[in-house]
C-alpha atoms as a PDB file:
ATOM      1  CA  UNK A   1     -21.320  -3.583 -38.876  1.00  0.00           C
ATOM      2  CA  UNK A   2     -20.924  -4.818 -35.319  1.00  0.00           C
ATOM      3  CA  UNK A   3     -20.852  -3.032 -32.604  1.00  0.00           C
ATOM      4  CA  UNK A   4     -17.254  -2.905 -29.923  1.00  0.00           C
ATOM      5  CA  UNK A   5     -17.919  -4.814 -27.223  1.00  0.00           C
ATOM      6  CA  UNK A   6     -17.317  -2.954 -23.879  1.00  0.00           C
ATOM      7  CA  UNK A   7     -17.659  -4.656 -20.021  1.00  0.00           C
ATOM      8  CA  UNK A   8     -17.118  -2.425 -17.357  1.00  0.00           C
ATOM      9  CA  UNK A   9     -15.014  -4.774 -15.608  1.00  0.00           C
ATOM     10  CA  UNK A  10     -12.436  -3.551 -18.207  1.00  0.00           C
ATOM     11  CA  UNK A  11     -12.379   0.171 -16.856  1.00  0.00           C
ATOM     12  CA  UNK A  12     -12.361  -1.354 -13.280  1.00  0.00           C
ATOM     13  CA  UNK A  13      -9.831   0.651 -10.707  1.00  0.00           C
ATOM     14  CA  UNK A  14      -8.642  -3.038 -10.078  1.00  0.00           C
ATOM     15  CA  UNK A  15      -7.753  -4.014 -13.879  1.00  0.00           C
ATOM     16  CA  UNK A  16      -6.250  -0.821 -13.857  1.00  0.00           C
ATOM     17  CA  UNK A  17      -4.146  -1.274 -11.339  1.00  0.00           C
ATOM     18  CA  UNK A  18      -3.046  -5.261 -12.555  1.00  0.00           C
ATOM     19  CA  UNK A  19      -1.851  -4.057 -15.894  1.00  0.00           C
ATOM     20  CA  UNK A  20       0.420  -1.507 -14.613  1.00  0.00           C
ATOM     21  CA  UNK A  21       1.975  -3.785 -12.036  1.00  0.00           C
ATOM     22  CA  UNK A  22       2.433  -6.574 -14.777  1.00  0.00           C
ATOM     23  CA  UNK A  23       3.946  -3.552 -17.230  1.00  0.00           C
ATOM     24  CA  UNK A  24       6.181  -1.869 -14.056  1.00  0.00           C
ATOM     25  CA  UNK A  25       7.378  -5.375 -13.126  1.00  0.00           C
ATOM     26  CA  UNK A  26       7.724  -6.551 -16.587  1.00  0.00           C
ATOM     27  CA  UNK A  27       9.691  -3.436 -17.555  1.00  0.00           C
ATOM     28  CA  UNK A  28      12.448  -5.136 -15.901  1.00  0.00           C
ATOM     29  CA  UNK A  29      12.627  -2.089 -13.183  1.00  0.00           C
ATOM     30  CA  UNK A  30      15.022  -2.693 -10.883  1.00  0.00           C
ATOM     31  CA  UNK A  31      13.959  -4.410  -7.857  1.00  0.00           C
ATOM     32  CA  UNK A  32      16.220  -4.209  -4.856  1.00  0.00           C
ATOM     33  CA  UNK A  33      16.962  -7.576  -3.006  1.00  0.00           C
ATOM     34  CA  UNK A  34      14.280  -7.654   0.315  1.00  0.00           C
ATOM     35  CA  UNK A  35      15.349 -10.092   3.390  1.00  0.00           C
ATOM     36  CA  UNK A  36      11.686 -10.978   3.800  1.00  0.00           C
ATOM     37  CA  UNK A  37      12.452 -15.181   3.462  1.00  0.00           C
ATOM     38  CA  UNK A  38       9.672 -17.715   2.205  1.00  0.00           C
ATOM     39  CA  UNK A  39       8.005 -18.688   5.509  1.00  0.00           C
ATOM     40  CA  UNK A  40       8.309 -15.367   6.740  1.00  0.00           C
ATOM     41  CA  UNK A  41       4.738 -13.570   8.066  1.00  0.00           C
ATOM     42  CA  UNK A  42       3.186 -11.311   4.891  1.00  0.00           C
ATOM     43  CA  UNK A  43       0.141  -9.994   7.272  1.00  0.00           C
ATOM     44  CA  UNK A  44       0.595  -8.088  10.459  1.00  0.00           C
ATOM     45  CA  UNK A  45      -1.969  -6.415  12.900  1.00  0.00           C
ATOM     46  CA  UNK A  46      -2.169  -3.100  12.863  1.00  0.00           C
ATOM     47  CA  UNK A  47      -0.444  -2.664  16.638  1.00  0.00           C
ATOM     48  CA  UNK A  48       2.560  -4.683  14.839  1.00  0.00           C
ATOM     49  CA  UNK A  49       2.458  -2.631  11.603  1.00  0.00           C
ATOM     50  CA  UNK A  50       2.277   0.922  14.075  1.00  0.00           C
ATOM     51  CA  UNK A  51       5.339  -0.728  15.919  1.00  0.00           C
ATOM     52  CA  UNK A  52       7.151  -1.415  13.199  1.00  0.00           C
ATOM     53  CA  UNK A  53       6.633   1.660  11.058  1.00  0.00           C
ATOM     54  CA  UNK A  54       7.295   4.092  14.134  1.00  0.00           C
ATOM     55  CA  UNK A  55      10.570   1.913  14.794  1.00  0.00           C
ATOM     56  CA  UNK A  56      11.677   2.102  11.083  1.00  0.00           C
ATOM     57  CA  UNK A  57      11.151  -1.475  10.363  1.00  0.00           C
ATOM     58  CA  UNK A  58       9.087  -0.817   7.606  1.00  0.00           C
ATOM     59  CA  UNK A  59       7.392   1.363   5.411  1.00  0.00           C
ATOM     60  CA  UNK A  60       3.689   1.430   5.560  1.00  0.00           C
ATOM     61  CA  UNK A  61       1.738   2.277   2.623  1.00  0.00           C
ATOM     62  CA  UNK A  62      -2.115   3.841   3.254  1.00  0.00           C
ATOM     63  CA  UNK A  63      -3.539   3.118   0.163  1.00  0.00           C
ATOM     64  CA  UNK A  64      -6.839   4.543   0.066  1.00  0.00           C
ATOM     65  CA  UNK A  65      -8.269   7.654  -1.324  1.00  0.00           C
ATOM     66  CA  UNK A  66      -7.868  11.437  -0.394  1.00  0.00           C
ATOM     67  CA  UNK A  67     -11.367  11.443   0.923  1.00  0.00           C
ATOM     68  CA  UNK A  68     -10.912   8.214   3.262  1.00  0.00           C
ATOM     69  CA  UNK A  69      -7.979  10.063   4.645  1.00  0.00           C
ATOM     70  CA  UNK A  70      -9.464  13.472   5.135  1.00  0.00           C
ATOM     71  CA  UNK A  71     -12.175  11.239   7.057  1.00  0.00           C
ATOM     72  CA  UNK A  72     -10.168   9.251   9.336  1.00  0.00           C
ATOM     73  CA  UNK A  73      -6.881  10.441   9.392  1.00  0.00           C
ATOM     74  CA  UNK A  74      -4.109   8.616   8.526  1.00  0.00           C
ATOM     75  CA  UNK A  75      -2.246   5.455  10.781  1.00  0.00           C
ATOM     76  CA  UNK A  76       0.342   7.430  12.321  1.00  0.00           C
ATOM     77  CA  UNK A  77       3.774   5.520  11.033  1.00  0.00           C
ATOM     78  CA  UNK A  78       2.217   5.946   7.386  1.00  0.00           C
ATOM     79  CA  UNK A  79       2.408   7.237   4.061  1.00  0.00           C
ATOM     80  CA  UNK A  80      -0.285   8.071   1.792  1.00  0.00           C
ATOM     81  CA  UNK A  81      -0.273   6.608  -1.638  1.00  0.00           C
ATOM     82  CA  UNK A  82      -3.255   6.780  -3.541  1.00  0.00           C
ATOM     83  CA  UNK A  83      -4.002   3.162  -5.081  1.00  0.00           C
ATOM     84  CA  UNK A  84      -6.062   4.748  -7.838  1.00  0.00           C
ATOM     85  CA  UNK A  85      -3.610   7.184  -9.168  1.00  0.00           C
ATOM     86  CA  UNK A  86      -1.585   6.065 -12.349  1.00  0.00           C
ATOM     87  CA  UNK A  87       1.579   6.431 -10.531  1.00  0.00           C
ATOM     88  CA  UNK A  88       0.872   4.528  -7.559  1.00  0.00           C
ATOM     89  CA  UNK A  89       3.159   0.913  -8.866  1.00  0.00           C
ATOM     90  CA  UNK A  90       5.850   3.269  -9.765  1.00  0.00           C
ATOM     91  CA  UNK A  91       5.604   5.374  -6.091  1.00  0.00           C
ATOM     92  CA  UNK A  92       6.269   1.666  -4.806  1.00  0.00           C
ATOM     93  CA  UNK A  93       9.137   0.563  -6.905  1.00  0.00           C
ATOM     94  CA  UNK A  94      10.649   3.490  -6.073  1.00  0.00           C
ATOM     95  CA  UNK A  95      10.082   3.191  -2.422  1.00  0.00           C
ATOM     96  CA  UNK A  96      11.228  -0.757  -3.029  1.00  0.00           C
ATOM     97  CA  UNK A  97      14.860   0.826  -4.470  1.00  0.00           C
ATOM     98  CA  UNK A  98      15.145   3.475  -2.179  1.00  0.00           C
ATOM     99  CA  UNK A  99      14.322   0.953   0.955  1.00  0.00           C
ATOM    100  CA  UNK A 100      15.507  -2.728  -0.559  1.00  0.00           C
ATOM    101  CA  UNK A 101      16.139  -4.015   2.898  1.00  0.00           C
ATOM    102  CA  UNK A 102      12.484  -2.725   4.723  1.00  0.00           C
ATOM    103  CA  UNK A 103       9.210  -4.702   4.268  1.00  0.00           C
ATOM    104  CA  UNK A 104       6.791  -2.301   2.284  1.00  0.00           C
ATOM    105  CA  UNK A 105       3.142  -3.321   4.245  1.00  0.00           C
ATOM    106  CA  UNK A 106      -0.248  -1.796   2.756  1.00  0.00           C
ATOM    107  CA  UNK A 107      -3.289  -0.634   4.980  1.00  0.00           C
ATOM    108  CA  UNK A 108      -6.837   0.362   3.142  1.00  0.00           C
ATOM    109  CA  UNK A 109     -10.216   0.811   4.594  1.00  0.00           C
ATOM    110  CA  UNK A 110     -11.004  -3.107   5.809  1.00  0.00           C
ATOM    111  CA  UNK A 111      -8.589  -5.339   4.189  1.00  0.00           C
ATOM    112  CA  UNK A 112     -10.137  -6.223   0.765  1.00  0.00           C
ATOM    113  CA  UNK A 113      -7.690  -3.348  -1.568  1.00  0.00           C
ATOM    114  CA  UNK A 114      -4.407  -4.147   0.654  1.00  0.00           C
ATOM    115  CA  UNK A 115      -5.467  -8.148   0.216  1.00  0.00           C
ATOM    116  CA  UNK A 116      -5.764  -7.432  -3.549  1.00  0.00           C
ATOM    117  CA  UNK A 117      -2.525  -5.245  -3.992  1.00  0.00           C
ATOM    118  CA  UNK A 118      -0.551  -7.755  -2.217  1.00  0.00           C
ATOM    119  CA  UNK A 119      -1.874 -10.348  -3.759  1.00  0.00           C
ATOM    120  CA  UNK A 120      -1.166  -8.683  -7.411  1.00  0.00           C
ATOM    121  CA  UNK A 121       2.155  -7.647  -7.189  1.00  0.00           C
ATOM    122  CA  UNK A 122       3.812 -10.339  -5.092  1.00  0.00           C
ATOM    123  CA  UNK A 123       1.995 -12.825  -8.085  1.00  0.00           C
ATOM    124  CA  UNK A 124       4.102 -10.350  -9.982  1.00  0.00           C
ATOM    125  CA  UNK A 125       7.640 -10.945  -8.246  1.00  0.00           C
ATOM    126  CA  UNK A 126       7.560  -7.701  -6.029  1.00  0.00           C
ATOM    127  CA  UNK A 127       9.850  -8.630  -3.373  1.00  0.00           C
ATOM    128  CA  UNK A 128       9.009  -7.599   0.643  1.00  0.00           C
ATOM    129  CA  UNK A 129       5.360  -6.915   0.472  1.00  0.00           C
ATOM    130  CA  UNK A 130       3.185  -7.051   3.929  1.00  0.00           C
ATOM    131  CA  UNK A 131      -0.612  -6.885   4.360  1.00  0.00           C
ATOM    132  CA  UNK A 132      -2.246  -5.727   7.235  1.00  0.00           C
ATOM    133  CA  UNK A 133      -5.592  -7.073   6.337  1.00  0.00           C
ATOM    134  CA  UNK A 134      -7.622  -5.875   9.204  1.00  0.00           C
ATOM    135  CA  UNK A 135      -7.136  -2.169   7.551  1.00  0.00           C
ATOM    136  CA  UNK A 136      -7.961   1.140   9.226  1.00  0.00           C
ATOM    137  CA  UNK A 137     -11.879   0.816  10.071  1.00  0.00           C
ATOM    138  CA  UNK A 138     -11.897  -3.151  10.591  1.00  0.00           C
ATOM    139  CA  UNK A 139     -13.866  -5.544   9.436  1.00  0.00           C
ATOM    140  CA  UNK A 140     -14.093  -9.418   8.532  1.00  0.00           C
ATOM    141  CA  UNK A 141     -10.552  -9.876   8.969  1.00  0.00           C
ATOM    142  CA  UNK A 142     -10.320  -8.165  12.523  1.00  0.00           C
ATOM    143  CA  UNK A 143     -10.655  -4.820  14.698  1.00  0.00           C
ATOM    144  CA  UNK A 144      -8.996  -2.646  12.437  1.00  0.00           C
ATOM    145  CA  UNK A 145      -6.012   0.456  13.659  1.00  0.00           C
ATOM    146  CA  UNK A 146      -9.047   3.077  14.771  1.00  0.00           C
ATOM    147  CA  UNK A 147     -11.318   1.188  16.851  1.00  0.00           C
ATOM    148  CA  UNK A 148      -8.156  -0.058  18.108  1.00  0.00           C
ATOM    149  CA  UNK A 149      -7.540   3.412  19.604  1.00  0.00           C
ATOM    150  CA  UNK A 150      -3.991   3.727  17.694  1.00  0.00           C
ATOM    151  CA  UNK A 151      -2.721   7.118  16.824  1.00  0.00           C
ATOM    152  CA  UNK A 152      -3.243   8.960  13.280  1.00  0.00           C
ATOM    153  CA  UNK A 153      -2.455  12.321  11.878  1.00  0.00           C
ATOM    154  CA  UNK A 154      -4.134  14.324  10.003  1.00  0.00           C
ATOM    155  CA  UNK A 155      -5.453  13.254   6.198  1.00  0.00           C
ATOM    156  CA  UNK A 156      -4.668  17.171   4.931  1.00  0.00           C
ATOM    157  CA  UNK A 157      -2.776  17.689   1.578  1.00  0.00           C
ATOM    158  CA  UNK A 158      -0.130  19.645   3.593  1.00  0.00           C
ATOM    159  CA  UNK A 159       0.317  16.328   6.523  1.00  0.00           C
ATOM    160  CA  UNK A 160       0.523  13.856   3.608  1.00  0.00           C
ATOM    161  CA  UNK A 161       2.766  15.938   1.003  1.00  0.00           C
ATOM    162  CA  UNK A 162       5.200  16.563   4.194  1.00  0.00           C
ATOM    163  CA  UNK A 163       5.680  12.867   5.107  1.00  0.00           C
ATOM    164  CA  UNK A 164       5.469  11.466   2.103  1.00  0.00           C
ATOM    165  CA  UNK A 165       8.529  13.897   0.877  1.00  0.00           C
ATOM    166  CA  UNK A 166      10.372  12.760   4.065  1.00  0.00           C
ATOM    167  CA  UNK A 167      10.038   9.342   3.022  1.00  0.00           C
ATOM    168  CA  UNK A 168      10.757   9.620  -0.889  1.00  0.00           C
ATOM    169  CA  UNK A 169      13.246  11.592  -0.145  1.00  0.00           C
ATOM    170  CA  UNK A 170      15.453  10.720   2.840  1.00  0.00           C
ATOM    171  CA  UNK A 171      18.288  13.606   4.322  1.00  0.00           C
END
Protein backbone atom coordinates (compact mmCIF):
# COMPACT_ATOMS: atom_id res chain seq x y z
CA UNK A 1 0.00 0.00 0.00
CA UNK A 2 1.57 3.35 -0.83
CA UNK A 3 1.32 6.11 0.86
CA UNK A 4 -0.57 9.80 -0.86
CA UNK A 5 1.91 11.93 -1.70
CA UNK A 6 1.43 15.47 -0.19
CA UNK A 7 3.91 18.81 -0.92
CA UNK A 8 3.04 21.73 0.84
CA UNK A 9 3.42 23.80 -2.09
CA UNK A 10 -0.04 22.31 -2.92
CA UNK A 11 -1.85 23.99 0.17
CA UNK A 12 0.17 27.20 -0.67
CA UNK A 13 -2.07 30.64 -0.27
CA UNK A 14 -0.57 31.23 -3.85
CA UNK A 15 -1.86 27.83 -5.58
CA UNK A 16 -4.85 28.67 -3.91
CA UNK A 17 -5.34 31.66 -5.24
CA UNK A 18 -4.18 30.45 -9.21
CA UNK A 19 -6.84 27.81 -9.33
CA UNK A 20 -9.63 30.02 -8.49
CA UNK A 21 -8.61 32.70 -10.94
CA UNK A 22 -8.17 29.97 -13.74
CA UNK A 23 -11.86 28.46 -12.50
CA UNK A 24 -13.50 32.34 -12.12
CA UNK A 25 -12.02 33.23 -15.52
CA UNK A 26 -12.68 29.96 -17.05
CA UNK A 27 -16.29 30.01 -15.83
CA UNK A 28 -16.80 32.27 -18.64
CA UNK A 29 -17.87 35.20 -16.01
CA UNK A 30 -18.56 38.07 -17.65
CA UNK A 31 -15.79 40.40 -18.06
CA UNK A 32 -16.63 43.97 -18.90
CA UNK A 33 -14.60 45.59 -21.82
CA UNK A 34 -11.51 47.86 -19.93
CA UNK A 35 -9.88 50.84 -22.17
CA UNK A 36 -6.52 49.96 -20.66
CA UNK A 37 -4.70 49.44 -24.51
CA UNK A 38 -1.54 47.10 -25.04
CA UNK A 39 1.32 49.58 -24.46
CA UNK A 40 -0.48 51.19 -21.85
CA UNK A 41 1.52 51.48 -18.16
CA UNK A 42 0.32 48.23 -15.79
CA UNK A 43 2.56 49.64 -12.67
CA UNK A 44 2.10 52.99 -11.06
CA UNK A 45 3.79 54.64 -7.94
CA UNK A 46 1.96 54.89 -5.17
CA UNK A 47 1.62 59.05 -5.43
CA UNK A 48 0.02 58.10 -9.01
CA UNK A 49 -2.14 55.24 -7.67
CA UNK A 50 -3.33 57.88 -4.45
CA UNK A 51 -4.03 60.42 -7.38
CA UNK A 52 -5.83 58.37 -9.30
CA UNK A 53 -7.95 56.51 -6.77
CA UNK A 54 -8.90 59.87 -4.88
CA UNK A 55 -9.83 61.31 -8.48
CA UNK A 56 -11.94 58.19 -9.40
CA UNK A 57 -9.66 56.97 -12.02
CA UNK A 58 -9.40 53.78 -10.59
CA UNK A 59 -10.13 51.40 -8.09
CA UNK A 60 -7.38 50.37 -5.83
CA UNK A 61 -7.37 47.07 -4.33
CA UNK A 62 -5.24 46.59 -0.73
CA UNK A 63 -4.74 43.15 -0.81
CA UNK A 64 -3.17 42.15 2.27
CA UNK A 65 -4.39 40.72 5.44
CA UNK A 66 -6.63 42.12 8.33
CA UNK A 67 -3.63 42.24 10.55
CA UNK A 68 -1.31 44.25 7.96
CA UNK A 69 -4.14 46.68 7.86
CA UNK A 70 -4.90 47.03 11.52
CA UNK A 71 -0.96 47.74 11.55
CA UNK A 72 -0.55 50.32 9.03
CA UNK A 73 -3.67 51.54 8.04
CA UNK A 74 -4.91 51.42 4.85
CA UNK A 75 -3.71 53.81 1.48
CA UNK A 76 -6.30 56.29 1.70
CA UNK A 77 -8.12 55.98 -2.00
CA UNK A 78 -8.38 52.09 -1.15
CA UNK A 79 -10.34 49.16 -0.60
CA UNK A 80 -9.56 46.25 1.41
CA UNK A 81 -9.80 42.87 -0.15
CA UNK A 82 -8.29 40.14 1.54
CA UNK A 83 -6.09 38.07 -1.08
CA UNK A 84 -6.38 34.98 1.09
CA UNK A 85 -10.06 34.77 1.44
CA UNK A 86 -11.90 32.30 -1.00
CA UNK A 87 -13.89 35.07 -2.38
CA UNK A 88 -11.29 37.44 -3.15
CA UNK A 89 -11.26 36.56 -7.53
CA UNK A 90 -14.94 36.82 -7.34
CA UNK A 91 -14.83 40.42 -5.10
CA UNK A 92 -12.72 41.45 -8.32
CA UNK A 93 -14.86 40.28 -11.13
CA UNK A 94 -17.45 41.85 -9.59
CA UNK A 95 -15.69 45.08 -9.09
CA UNK A 96 -14.40 44.46 -12.99
CA UNK A 97 -18.48 44.43 -14.03
CA UNK A 98 -19.53 46.96 -11.82
CA UNK A 99 -16.44 49.38 -13.01
CA UNK A 100 -15.62 47.94 -16.81
CA UNK A 101 -14.22 51.27 -17.83
CA UNK A 102 -11.70 51.95 -14.44
CA UNK A 103 -8.25 50.27 -14.13
CA UNK A 104 -8.51 47.88 -11.01
CA UNK A 105 -4.58 48.45 -9.45
CA UNK A 106 -3.44 46.13 -6.39
CA UNK A 107 -1.17 47.37 -3.42
CA UNK A 108 0.28 44.61 -0.73
CA UNK A 109 2.98 44.95 1.79
CA UNK A 110 6.27 45.43 -0.74
CA UNK A 111 5.29 44.44 -4.13
CA UNK A 112 5.87 40.63 -4.31
CA UNK A 113 1.61 39.51 -3.72
CA UNK A 114 0.36 42.57 -6.05
CA UNK A 115 3.38 41.40 -8.67
CA UNK A 116 1.98 37.83 -8.34
CA UNK A 117 -1.86 38.68 -8.55
CA UNK A 118 -1.27 40.72 -11.53
CA UNK A 119 0.75 38.57 -12.99
CA UNK A 120 -1.92 35.54 -12.48
CA UNK A 121 -4.92 36.91 -13.59
CA UNK A 122 -3.89 39.14 -16.49
CA UNK A 123 -2.02 35.47 -17.74
CA UNK A 124 -5.65 34.62 -17.21
CA UNK A 125 -7.36 37.33 -19.59
CA UNK A 126 -8.52 39.73 -16.70
CA UNK A 127 -8.82 42.86 -18.50
CA UNK A 128 -7.54 46.49 -16.73
CA UNK A 129 -5.29 45.23 -14.05
CA UNK A 130 -2.50 47.78 -12.49
CA UNK A 131 0.35 46.99 -10.06
CA UNK A 132 1.79 49.29 -7.85
CA UNK A 133 4.78 47.24 -7.05
CA UNK A 134 6.48 49.41 -4.58
CA UNK A 135 3.40 48.40 -2.09
CA UNK A 136 2.59 50.06 1.23
CA UNK A 137 5.95 49.57 3.38
CA UNK A 138 8.48 49.64 0.28
CA UNK A 139 10.98 47.67 -0.60
CA UNK A 140 13.16 46.34 -3.66
CA UNK A 141 10.95 47.83 -6.07
CA UNK A 142 10.89 51.44 -4.44
CA UNK A 143 9.85 53.73 -1.33
CA UNK A 144 6.61 52.36 -0.82
CA UNK A 145 2.96 54.79 0.03
CA UNK A 146 4.01 55.14 4.04
CA UNK A 147 7.47 56.18 4.10
CA UNK A 148 6.26 58.24 1.38
CA UNK A 149 4.23 60.21 3.95
CA UNK A 150 0.80 59.58 1.90
CA UNK A 151 -2.42 59.52 3.76
CA UNK A 152 -4.25 56.21 5.14
CA UNK A 153 -7.27 55.50 7.21
CA UNK A 154 -7.81 53.41 9.59
CA UNK A 155 -7.40 49.29 9.09
CA UNK A 156 -10.71 48.76 11.62
CA UNK A 157 -13.48 46.26 10.54
CA UNK A 158 -15.96 49.21 10.76
CA UNK A 159 -13.39 51.76 8.17
CA UNK A 160 -13.01 48.82 5.75
CA UNK A 161 -16.73 47.31 5.80
CA UNK A 162 -17.89 51.16 5.22
CA UNK A 163 -15.77 51.78 2.08
CA UNK A 164 -15.74 48.74 0.75
CA UNK A 165 -19.83 48.82 0.75
CA UNK A 166 -19.51 52.29 -0.89
CA UNK A 167 -17.57 50.84 -3.54
CA UNK A 168 -19.51 47.42 -4.18
CA UNK A 169 -22.29 49.12 -3.99
CA UNK A 170 -22.46 52.54 -5.66
CA UNK A 171 -25.79 55.15 -4.86
Amino acid sequence: MQGQVTSPFLQSGRRVFLTRAIAAVAAGIALGTVPVQAGENTTMTPPEAHMAAVAGDIILVDIRTPPEWAETGIGEGAIALDMTQKDFVDSLVKLRNAYPEKPIAVICRTGNRSGYVFDALTKQGFPGLVNVPEGMAGGRNGKGWIPRGLPTYPGTKEEIEKRLNDVMNPA
